[in-house]
Protein backbone atom coordinates (compact mmCIF):
# COMPACT_ATOMS: atom_id res chain seq x y z
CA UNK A 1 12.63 -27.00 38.68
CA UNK A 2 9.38 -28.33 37.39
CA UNK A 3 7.45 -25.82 34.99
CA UNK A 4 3.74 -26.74 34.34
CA UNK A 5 2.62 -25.49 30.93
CA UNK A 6 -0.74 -25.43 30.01
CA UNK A 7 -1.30 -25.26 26.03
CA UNK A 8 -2.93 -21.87 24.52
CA UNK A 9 -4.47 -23.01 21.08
CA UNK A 10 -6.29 -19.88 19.90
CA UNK A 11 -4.91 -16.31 20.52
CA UNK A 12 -8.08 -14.24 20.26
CA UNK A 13 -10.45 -15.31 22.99
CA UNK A 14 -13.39 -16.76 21.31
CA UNK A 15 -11.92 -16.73 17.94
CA UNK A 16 -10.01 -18.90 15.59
CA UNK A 17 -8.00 -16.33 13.98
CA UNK A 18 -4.46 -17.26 12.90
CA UNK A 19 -3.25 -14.20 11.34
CA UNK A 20 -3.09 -10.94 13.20
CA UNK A 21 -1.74 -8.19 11.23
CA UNK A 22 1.81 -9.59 9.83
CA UNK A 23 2.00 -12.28 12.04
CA UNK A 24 0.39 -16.10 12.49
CA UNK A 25 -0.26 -17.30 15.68
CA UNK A 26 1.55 -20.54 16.16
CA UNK A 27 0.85 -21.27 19.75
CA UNK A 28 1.04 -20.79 23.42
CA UNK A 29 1.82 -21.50 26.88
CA UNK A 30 0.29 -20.70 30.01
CA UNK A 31 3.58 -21.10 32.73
CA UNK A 32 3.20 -22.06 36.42
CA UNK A 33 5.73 -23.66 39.10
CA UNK A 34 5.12 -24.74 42.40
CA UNK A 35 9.05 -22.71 42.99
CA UNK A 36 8.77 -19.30 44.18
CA UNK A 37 11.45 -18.27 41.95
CA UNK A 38 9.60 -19.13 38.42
CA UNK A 39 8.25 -16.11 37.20
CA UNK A 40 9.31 -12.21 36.16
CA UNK A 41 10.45 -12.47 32.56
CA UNK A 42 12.21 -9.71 31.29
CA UNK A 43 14.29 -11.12 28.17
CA UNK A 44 14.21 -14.89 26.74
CA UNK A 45 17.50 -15.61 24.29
CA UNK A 46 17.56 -18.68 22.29
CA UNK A 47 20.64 -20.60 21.29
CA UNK A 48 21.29 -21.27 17.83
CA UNK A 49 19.54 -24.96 18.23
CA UNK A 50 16.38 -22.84 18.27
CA UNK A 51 15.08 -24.59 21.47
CA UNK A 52 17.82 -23.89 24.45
CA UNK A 53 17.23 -20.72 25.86
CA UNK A 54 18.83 -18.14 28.52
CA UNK A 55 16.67 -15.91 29.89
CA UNK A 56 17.00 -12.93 32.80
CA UNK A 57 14.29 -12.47 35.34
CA UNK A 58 13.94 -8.29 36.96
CA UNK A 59 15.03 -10.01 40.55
CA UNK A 60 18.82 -10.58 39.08
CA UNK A 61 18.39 -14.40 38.19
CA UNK A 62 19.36 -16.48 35.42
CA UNK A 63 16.93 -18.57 33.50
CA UNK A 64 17.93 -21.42 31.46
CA UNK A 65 15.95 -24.16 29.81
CA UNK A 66 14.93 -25.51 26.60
CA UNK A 67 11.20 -25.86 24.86
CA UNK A 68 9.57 -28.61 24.00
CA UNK A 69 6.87 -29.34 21.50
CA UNK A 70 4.03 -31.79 20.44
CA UNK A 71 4.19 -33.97 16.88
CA UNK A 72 2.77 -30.94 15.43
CA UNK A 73 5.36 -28.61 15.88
CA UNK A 74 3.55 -26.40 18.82
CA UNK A 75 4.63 -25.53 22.05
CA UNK A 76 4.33 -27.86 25.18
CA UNK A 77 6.08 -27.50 27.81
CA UNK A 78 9.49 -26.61 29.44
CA UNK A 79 12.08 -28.82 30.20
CA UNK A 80 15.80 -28.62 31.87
CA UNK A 81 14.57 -25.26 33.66
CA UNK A 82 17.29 -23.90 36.27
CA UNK A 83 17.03 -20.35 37.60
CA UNK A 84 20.35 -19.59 39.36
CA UNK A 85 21.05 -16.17 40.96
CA UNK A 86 23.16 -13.08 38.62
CA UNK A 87 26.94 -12.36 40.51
CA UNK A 88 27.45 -8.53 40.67
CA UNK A 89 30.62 -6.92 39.98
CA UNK A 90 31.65 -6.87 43.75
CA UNK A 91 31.18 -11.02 43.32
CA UNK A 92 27.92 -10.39 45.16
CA UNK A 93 25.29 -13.18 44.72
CA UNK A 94 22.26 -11.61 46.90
CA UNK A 95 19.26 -10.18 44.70
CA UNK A 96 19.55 -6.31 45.28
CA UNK A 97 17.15 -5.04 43.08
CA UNK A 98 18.62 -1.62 43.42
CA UNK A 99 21.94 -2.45 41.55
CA UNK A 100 20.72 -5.79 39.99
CA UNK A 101 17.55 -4.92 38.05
CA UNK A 102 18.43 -7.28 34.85
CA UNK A 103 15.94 -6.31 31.97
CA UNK A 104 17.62 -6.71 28.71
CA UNK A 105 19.66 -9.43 27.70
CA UNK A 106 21.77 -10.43 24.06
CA UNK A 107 23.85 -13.60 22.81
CA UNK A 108 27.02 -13.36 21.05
CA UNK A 109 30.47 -14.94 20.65
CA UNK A 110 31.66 -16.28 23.92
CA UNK A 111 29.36 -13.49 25.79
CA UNK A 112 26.00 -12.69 27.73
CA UNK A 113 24.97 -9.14 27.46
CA UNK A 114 22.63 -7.63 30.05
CA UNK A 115 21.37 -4.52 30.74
CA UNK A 116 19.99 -2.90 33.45
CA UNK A 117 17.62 -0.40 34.95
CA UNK A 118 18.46 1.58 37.96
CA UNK A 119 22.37 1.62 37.76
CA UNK A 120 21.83 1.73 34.40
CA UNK A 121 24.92 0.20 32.44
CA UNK A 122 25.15 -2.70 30.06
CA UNK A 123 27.45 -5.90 31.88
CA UNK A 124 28.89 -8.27 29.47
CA UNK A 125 29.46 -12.20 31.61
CA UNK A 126 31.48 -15.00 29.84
CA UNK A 127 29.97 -17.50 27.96
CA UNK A 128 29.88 -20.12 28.62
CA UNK A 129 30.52 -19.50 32.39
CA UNK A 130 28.20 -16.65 32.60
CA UNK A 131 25.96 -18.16 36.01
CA UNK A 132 28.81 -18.52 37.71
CA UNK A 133 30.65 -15.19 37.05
CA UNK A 134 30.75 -11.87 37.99
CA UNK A 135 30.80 -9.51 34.71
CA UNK A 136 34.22 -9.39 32.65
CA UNK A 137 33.31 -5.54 31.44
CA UNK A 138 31.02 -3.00 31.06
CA UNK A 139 30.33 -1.25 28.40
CA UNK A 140 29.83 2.41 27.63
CA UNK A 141 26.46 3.12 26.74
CA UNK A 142 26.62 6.29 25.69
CA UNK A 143 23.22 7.84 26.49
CA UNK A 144 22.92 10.88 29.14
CA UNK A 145 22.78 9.09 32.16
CA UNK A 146 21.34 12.42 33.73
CA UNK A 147 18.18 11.75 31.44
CA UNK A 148 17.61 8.01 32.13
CA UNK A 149 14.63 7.63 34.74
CA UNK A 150 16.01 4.97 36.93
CA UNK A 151 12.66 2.32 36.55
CA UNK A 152 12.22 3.77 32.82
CA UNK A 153 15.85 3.29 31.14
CA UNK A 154 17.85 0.51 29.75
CA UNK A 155 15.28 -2.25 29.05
CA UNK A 156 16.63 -3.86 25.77
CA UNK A 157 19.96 -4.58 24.59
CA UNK A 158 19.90 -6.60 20.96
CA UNK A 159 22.90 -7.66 19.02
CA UNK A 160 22.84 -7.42 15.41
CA UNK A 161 23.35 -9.55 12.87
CA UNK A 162 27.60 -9.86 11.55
CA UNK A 163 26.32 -9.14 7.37
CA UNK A 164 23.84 -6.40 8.48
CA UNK A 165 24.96 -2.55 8.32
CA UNK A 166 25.47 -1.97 12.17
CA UNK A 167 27.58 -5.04 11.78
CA UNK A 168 27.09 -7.33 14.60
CA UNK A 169 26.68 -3.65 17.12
CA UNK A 170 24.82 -4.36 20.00
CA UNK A 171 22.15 -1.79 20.15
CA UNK A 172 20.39 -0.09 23.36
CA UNK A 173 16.61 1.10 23.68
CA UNK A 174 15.01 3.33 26.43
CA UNK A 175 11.65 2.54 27.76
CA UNK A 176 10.42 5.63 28.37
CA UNK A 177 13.49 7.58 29.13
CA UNK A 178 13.53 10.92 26.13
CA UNK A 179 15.92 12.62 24.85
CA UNK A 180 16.07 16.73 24.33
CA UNK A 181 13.33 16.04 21.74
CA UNK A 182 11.30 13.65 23.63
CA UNK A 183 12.21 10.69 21.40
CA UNK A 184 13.08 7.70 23.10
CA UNK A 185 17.09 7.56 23.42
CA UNK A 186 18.60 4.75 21.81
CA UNK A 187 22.20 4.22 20.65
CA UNK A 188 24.44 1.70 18.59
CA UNK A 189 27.59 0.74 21.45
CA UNK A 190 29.95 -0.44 18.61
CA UNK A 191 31.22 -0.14 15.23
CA UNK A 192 30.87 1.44 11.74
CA UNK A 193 27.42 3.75 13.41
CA UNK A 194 28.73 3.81 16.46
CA UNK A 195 26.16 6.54 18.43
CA UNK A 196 23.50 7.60 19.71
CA UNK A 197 20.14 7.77 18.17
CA UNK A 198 16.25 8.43 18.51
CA UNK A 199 13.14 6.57 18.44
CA UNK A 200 9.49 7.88 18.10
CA UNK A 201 7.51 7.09 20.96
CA UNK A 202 3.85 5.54 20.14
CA UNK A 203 2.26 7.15 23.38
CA UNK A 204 1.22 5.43 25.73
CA UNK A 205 3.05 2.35 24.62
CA UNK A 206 7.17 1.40 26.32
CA UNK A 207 9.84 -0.85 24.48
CA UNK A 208 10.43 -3.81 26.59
CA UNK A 209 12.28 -5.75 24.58
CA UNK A 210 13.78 -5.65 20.92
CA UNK A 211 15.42 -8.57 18.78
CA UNK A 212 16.85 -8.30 15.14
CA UNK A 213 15.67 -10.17 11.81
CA UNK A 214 17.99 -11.95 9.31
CA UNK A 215 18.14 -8.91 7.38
CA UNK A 216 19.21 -6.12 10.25
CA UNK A 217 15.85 -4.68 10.80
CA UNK A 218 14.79 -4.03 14.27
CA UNK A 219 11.56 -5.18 16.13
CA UNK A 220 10.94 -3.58 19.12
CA UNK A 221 8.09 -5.13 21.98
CA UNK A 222 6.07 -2.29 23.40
CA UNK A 223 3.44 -2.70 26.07
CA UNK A 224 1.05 0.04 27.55
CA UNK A 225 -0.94 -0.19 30.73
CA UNK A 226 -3.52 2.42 32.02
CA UNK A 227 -6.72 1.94 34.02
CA UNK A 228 -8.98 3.06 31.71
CA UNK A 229 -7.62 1.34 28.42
CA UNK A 230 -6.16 -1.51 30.28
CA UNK A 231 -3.42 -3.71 29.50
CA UNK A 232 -2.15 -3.39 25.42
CA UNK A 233 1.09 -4.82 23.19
CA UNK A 234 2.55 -4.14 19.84
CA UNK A 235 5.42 -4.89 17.69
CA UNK A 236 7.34 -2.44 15.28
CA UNK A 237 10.03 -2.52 12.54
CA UNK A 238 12.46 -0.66 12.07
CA UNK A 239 14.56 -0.55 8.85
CA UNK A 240 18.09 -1.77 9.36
CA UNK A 241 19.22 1.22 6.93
CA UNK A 242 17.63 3.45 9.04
CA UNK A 243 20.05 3.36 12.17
CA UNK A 244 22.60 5.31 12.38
CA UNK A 245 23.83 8.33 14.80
CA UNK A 246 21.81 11.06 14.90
CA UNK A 247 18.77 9.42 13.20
CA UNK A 248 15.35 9.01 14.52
CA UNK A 249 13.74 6.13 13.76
CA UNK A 250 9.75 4.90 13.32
CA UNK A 251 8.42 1.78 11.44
CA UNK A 252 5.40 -0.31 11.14
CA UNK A 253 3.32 -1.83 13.54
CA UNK A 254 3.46 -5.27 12.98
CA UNK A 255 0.57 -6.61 15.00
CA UNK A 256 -1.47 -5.07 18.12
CA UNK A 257 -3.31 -6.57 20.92
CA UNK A 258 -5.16 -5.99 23.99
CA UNK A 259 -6.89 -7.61 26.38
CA UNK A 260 -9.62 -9.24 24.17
CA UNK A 261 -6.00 -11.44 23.04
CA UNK A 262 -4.33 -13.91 25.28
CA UNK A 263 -1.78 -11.37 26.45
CA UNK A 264 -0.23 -10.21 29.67
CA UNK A 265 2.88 -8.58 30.45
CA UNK A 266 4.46 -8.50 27.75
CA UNK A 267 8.43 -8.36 28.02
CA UNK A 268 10.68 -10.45 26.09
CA UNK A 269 10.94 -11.14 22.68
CA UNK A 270 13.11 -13.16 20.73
CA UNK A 271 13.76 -13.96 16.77
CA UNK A 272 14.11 -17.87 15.65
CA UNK A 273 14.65 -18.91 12.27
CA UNK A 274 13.23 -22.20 11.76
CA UNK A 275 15.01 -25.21 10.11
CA UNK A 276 12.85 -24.55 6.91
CA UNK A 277 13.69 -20.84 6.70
CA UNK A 278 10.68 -19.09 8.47
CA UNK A 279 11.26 -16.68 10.62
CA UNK A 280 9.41 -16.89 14.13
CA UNK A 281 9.13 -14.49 16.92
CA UNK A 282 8.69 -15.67 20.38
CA UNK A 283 7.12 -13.86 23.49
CA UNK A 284 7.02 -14.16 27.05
CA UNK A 285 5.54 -11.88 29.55
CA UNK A 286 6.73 -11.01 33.38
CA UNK A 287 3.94 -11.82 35.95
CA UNK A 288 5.79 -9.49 38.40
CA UNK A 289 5.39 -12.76 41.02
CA UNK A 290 1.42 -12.10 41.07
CA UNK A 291 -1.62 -13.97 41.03
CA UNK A 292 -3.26 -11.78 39.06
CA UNK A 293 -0.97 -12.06 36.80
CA UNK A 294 0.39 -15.26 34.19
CA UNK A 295 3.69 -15.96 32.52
CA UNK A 296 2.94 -16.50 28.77
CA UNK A 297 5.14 -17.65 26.07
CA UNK A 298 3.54 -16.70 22.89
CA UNK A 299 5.09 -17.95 18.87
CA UNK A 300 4.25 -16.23 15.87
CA UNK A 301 5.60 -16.57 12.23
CA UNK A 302 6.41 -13.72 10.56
CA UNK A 303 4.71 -13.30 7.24
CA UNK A 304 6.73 -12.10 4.44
């Protein structure tokens, strides 16, 4: 499909600002297609080229693709987009958003991990192979399923890195589904710290996404959205030694926003290390197929 992208050179309106917090602004886009299906990001993963990407949209859809960018480096555009619908366990193709409400989504050897809200469970496809396939297993994710709220649980799977101390674990987030202590429940699916953990809510923000640095710590994407303070994002660390069962877990905010920032829904995130060592983070947002919403894809750098 064609994907018109429309530059976004400053990420303060009316400012010039570059750095915000810990992070530079690097660029923008501003994503439209004239293909109903285009929209509802909930997790962008790129592939080790650092410019294919798979992605998952909320209505059980595949999104595939690769960036493109101008002489300077910066965003411009999409290219190679297909969206092509998820295949259930039953082999089912249609878009049930009931039992197909894809949120999360991780890389690794050979496989395409996806989580999901409702039925909440994490599927693991083949990859390559993955559009085409129903799952190839499930696995346990350990959390009470009694305390998951079914449009409030599994929103981020992550897979960490091989050298890191969770060693290569995927690693599962709540949104805003609490455990006994009203920490957000969390857990570590494989492994050496195997289990399930905790992580402090920042009321009245939600993790909607979460993607691992170099080094094993955790960043997590949170969003909040009232009517009186409006739309808001951040993005926290958390300290790769500090996950581990039974552990709750805060960190520092990296950089906050709200709507005074060229923001929007903000649900995926993803880590790419440049060719030249820097680390960037990339963001998209789900527009939830509205005009009154936009889908964004937002790069930072990450400043040491």
């Amino acid at each position: 499909m064609t994907i018109f992208a429309k530059t976004i050179e400053t990420f303060r309106f009316g400012s010039d600002q570059r750095v915000f917090g810990k992070l530079e602004f690097v660029g923008g886009l501003d994503l439209t297609s004239n293909n109903a299906l285009f929209g509802a990001f909930s997790s962008i993963r790129f592939r080790p080229d650092g410019a294919h990407f798979v992605g998952v949209l909320d209505t059980a859809h595949w999104l595939e693709g690769r960036i493109e960018r101008d002489p300077g480096g910066r965003l411009s555009g999409l290219a190679d987009v297909t969206v092509t619908s998820m295949t259930d366990r039953r082999g089912r193709t249609e878009s049930a958003k009931a039992r197909m409400d894809s949120e999360g989504l991780a890389l690794r050897d050979g496989q395409v991990l996806v989580s999901f809200e409702g039925d909440a469970r994490v599927d693991i496809y083949p990859d390559p192979g993955f559009t085409q396939s129903r799952p190839i297993r499930t696995l346990p994710i350990l959390l009470p399923k009694g305390r998951l709220k079914s449009n409030r649980s599994l929103e981020t799977v992550a897979v960490s890195p091989k050298d890191s101390p969770l060693a290569g674990a995927p690693v599962i987030v709540a949104e805003l589904s609490f455990d006994a202590d009203d920490h957000l429940l969390a857990a570590v699916l494989e492994g050496p710290r195997k289990g399930v953990f905790g992580v402090v809510q920042k009321d009245p923000f939600a993790v909607t996404d979460g993607a691992f640095l170099p080094n094993g710590d955790l960043l997590l994407l949170e969003r909040r959205f009232s009517f009186a303070a409006g739309l808001g994002m951040e993005i926290r660390r958390i300290k790769a030694d500090e996950i581990r069962p039974g552990a709750v877990v805060d960190g520092e905010v990296l950089m906050s926003a709200d709507l005074g920032y060229q923001i929007d829904n903000m649900e995926g995130l993803d880590v790419v290390v440049q060719p030249n060592g820097d680390i960037h983070l990339i963001l998209v947002s789900d527009d939830n197929h509205s005009i009154l919403e936009r889908s964004l894809m937002l790069e930072f750098k990450l400043l040491q």
